[in-house]
Protein backbone atom coordinates (compact mmCIF):
# COMPACT_ATOMS: atom_id res chain seq x y z
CA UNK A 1 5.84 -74.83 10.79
CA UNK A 2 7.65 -71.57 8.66
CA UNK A 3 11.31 -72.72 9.21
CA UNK A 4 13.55 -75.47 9.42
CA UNK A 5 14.59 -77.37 12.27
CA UNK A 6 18.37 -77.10 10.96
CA UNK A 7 20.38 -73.91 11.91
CA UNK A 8 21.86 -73.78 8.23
CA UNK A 9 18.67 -74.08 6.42
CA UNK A 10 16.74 -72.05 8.62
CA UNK A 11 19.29 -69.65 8.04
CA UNK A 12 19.04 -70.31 4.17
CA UNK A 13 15.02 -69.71 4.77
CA UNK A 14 15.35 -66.26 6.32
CA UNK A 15 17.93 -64.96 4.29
CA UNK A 16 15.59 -65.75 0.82
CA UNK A 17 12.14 -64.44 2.96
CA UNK A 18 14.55 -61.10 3.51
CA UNK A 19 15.47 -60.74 0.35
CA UNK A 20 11.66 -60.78 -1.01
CA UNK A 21 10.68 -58.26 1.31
CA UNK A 22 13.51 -56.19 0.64
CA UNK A 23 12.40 -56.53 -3.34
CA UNK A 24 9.46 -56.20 -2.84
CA UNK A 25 9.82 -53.23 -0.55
CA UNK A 26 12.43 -51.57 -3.39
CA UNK A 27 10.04 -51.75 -6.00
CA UNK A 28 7.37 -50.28 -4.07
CA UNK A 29 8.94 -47.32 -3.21
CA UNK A 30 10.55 -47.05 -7.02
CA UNK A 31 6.96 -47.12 -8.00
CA UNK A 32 6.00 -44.19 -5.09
CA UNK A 33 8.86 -42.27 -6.82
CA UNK A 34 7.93 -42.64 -10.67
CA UNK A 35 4.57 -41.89 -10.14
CA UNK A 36 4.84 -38.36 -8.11
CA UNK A 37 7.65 -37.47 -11.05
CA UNK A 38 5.20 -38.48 -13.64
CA UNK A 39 2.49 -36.28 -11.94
CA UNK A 40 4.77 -33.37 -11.46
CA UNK A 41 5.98 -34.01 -15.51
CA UNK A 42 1.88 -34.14 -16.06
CA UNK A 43 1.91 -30.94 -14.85
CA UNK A 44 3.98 -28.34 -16.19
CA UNK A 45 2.59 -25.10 -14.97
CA UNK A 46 3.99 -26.43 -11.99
CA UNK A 47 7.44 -27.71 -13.24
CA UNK A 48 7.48 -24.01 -15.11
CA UNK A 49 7.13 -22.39 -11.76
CA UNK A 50 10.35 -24.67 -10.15
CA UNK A 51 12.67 -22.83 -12.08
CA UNK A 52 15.76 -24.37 -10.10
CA UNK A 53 17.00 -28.17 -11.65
CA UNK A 54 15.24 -30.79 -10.36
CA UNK A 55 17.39 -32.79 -7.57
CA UNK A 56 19.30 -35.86 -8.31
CA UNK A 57 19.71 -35.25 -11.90
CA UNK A 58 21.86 -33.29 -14.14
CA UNK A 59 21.11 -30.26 -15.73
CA UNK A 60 20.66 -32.21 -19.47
CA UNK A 61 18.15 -34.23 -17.39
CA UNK A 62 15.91 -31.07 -16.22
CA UNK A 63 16.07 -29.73 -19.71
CA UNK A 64 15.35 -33.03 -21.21
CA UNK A 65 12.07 -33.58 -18.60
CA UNK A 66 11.13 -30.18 -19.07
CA UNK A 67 10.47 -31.20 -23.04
CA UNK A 68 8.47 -33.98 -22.10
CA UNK A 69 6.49 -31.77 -20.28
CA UNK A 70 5.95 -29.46 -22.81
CA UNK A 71 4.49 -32.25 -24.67
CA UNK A 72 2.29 -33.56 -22.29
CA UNK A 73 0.98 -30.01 -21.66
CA UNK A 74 -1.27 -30.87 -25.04
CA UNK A 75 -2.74 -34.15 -23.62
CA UNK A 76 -5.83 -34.59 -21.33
CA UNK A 77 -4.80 -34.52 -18.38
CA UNK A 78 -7.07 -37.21 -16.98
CA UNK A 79 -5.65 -39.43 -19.59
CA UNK A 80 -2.07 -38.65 -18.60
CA UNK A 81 -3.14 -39.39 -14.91
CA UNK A 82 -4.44 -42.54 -15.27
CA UNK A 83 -1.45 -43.44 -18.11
CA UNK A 84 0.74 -42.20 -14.88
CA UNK A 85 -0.67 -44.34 -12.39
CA UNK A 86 -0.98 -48.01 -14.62
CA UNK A 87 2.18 -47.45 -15.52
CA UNK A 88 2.96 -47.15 -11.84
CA UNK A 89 1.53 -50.08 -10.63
CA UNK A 90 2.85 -52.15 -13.60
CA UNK A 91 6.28 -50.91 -12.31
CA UNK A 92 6.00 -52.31 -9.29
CA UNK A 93 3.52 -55.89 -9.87
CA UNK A 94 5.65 -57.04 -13.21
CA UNK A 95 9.13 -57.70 -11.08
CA UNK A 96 7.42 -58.37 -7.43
CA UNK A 97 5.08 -61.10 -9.32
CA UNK A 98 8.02 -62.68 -11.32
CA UNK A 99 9.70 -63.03 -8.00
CA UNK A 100 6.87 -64.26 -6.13
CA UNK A 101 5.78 -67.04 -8.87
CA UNK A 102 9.58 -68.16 -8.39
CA UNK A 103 9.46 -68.35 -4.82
CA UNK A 104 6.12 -68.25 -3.29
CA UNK A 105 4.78 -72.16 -4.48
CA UNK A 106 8.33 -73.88 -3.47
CA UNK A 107 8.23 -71.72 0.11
CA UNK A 108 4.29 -73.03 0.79
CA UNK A 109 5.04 -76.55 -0.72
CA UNK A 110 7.82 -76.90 1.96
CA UNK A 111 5.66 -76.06 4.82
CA UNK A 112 2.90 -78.57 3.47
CA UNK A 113 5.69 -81.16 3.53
CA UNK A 114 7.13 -80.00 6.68
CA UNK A 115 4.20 -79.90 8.61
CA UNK A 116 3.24 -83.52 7.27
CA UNK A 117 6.36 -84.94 8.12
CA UNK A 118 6.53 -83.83 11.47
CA UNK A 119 3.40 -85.03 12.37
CA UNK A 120 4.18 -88.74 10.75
CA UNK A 121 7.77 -88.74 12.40
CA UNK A 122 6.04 -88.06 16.19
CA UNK A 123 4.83 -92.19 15.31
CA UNK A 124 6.22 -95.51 14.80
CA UNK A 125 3.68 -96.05 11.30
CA UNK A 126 4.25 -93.17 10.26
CA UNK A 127 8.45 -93.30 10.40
CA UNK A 128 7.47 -96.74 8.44
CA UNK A 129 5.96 -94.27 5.84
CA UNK A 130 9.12 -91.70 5.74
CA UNK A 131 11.12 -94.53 5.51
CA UNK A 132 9.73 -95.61 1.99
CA UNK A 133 9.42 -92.36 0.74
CA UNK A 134 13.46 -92.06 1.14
CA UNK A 135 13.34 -95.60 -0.54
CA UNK A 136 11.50 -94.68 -3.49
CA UNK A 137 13.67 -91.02 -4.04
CA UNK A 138 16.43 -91.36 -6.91
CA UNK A 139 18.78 -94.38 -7.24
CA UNK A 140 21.21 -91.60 -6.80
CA UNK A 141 19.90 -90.20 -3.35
CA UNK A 142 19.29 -93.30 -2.21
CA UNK A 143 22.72 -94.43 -2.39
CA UNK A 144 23.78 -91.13 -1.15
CA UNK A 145 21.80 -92.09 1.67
CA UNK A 146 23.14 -95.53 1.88
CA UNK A 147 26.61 -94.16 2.04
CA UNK A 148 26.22 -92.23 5.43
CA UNK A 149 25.30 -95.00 6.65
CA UNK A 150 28.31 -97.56 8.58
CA UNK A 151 28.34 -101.11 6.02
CA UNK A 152 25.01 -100.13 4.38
CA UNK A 153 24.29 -100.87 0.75
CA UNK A 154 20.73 -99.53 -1.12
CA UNK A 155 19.77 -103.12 -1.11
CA UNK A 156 20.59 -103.63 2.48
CA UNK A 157 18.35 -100.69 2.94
CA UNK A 158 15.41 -102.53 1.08
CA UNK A 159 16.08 -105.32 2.80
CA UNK A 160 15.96 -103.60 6.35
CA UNK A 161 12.79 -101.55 5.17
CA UNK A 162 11.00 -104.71 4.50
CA UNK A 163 11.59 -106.79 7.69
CA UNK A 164 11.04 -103.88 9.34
CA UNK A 165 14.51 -103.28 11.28
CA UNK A 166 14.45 -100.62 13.30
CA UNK A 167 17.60 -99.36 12.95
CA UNK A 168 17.11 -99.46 9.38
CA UNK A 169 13.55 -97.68 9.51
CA UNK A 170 14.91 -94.89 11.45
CA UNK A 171 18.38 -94.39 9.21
CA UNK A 172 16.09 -93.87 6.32
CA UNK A 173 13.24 -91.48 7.84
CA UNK A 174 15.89 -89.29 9.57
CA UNK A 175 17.15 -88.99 6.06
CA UNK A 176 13.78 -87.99 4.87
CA UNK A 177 13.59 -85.45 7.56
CA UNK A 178 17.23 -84.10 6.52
CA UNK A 179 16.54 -83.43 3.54
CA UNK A 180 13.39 -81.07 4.78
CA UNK A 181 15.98 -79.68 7.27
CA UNK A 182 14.05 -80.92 10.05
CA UNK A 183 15.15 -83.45 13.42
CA UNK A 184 14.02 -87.15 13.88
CA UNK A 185 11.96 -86.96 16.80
CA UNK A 186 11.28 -89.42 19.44
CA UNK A 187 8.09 -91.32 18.73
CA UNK A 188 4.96 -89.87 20.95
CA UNK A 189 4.52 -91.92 23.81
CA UNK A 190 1.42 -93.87 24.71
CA UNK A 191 -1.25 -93.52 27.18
CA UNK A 192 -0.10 -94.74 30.87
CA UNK A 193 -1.14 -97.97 32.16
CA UNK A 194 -3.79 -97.74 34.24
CA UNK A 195 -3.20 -98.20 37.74
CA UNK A 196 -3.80 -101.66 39.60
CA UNK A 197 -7.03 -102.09 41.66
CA UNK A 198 -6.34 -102.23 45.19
CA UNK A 199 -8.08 -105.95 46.87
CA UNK A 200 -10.66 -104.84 49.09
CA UNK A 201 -10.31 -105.20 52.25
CA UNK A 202 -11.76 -108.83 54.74
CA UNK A 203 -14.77 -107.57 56.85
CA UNK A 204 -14.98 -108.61 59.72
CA UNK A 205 -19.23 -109.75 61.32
CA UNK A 206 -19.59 -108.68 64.13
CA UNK A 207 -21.24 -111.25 66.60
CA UNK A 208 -24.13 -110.93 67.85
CA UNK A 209 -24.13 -110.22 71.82
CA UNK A 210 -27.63 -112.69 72.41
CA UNK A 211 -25.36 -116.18 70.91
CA UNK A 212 -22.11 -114.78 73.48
CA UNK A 213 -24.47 -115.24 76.09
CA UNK A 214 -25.95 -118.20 75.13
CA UNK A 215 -22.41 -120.46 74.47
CA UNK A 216 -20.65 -118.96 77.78
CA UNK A 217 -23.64 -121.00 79.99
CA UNK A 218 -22.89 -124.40 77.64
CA UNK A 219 -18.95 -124.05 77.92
CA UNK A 220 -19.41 -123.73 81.97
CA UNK A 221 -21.52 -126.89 82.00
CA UNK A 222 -19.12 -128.32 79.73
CA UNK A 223 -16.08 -128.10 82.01
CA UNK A 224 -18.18 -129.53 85.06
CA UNK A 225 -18.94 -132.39 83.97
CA UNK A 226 -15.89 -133.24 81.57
CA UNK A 227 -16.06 -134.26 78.06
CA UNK A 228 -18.52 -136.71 76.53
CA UNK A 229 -17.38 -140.23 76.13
């Protein structure tokens, strides 16, 4: 999971991933920049041939770069180069890193949490387990918590954690999830029952055609001479 659940702070997320880009993305190309200027200043046969001003500066500018020139037309040139191109990349890693150290561990430690919390709110132990974790957050944000909730104290919400009310239990991690920016979601349910076992069916014997023949002889001699006495 990258964003949040809730339209504000998924909003908030984007906005702050934006911005880094577009930081990082500034800072690349004001790197590109310094170092061709710094190769063209490296070289001043070259800037001697450009007799016109350079473009986007003034004319004090031009003069002033051309004197820098001048002076780096007694260096080695392979030590100007490589001067040129650290300097360069230190342009470019010294404000992208301080931004990234800022931003970069709270942006992966919400997706760890996220993630985790998702998972643990798809199931009834595991809302148990969001549930304490809003219970053991600041006294403050626990009665912050307590407060959105209709005739609910932060002892009432101990007391409902620890008989295990449901209503209670699912106040508290829906709080939890809040606060991540993310929705309580029903609890994952089980595996069907499985499906009765239809009775088998009476079979019938069939009789055998030899003891038909036999009994229909007995019950005609039977009904001549009457019953038995």
């Amino acid at each position: 999971m990258w964003y949040a659940q809730n339209p504000a702070r998924r909003t908030h997320q984007l906005a702050g991933d934006a911005g880094v880009l577009l930081w990082t993305a500034l800072w690349a190309a004001a790197a590109v920049i310094t170092y061709r200027l710094a190769c063209l200043l490296a070289l001043p046969r070259a800037l001697q041939e450009h007799s016109a001003p350079l473009p986007l500066v003034g004319g004090r500018v031009d003069r002033v770069l051309r004197l820098v020139a001048g002076v780096v037309d007694a260096m080695d040139p392979v030590v100007v180069r490589t001067a040129v191109a650290v300097g360069a990349v230190a342009l470019f890693v010294v404000p992208v890193g301080l931004v990234l150290s800022a931003w970069l561990p709270r942006r992966l430690r919400w997706i760890r949490q996220a993630g985790a919390a998702r998972d643990l709110a798809a199931t009834d132990d595991g809302r148990d387990l969001l549930a304490l974790r809003s219970l053991l957050r600041p006294l403050h944000e626990v009665a912050v918590t307590a407060s959105e909730i209709p005739d609910a104290t932060p002892g009432s919400l101990a007391w409902g954690w620890r008989h295990g009310d449901p209503e209670t239990l699912d106040a508290l991690a829906s709080a939890e999830l809040e606060r991540l920016g993310l929705d309580l979601a029903p609890p994952a349910a089980g595996p069907p029952p499985p499906a009765p076992v239809p009775a088998p069916a009476p079979v019938s014997m069939p009789v055998p055609a030899q003891a038909t023949e036999t009994a229909e002889p007995v019950e005609a001699a039977e009904s001549a001479t009457g019953p038995a006495t």
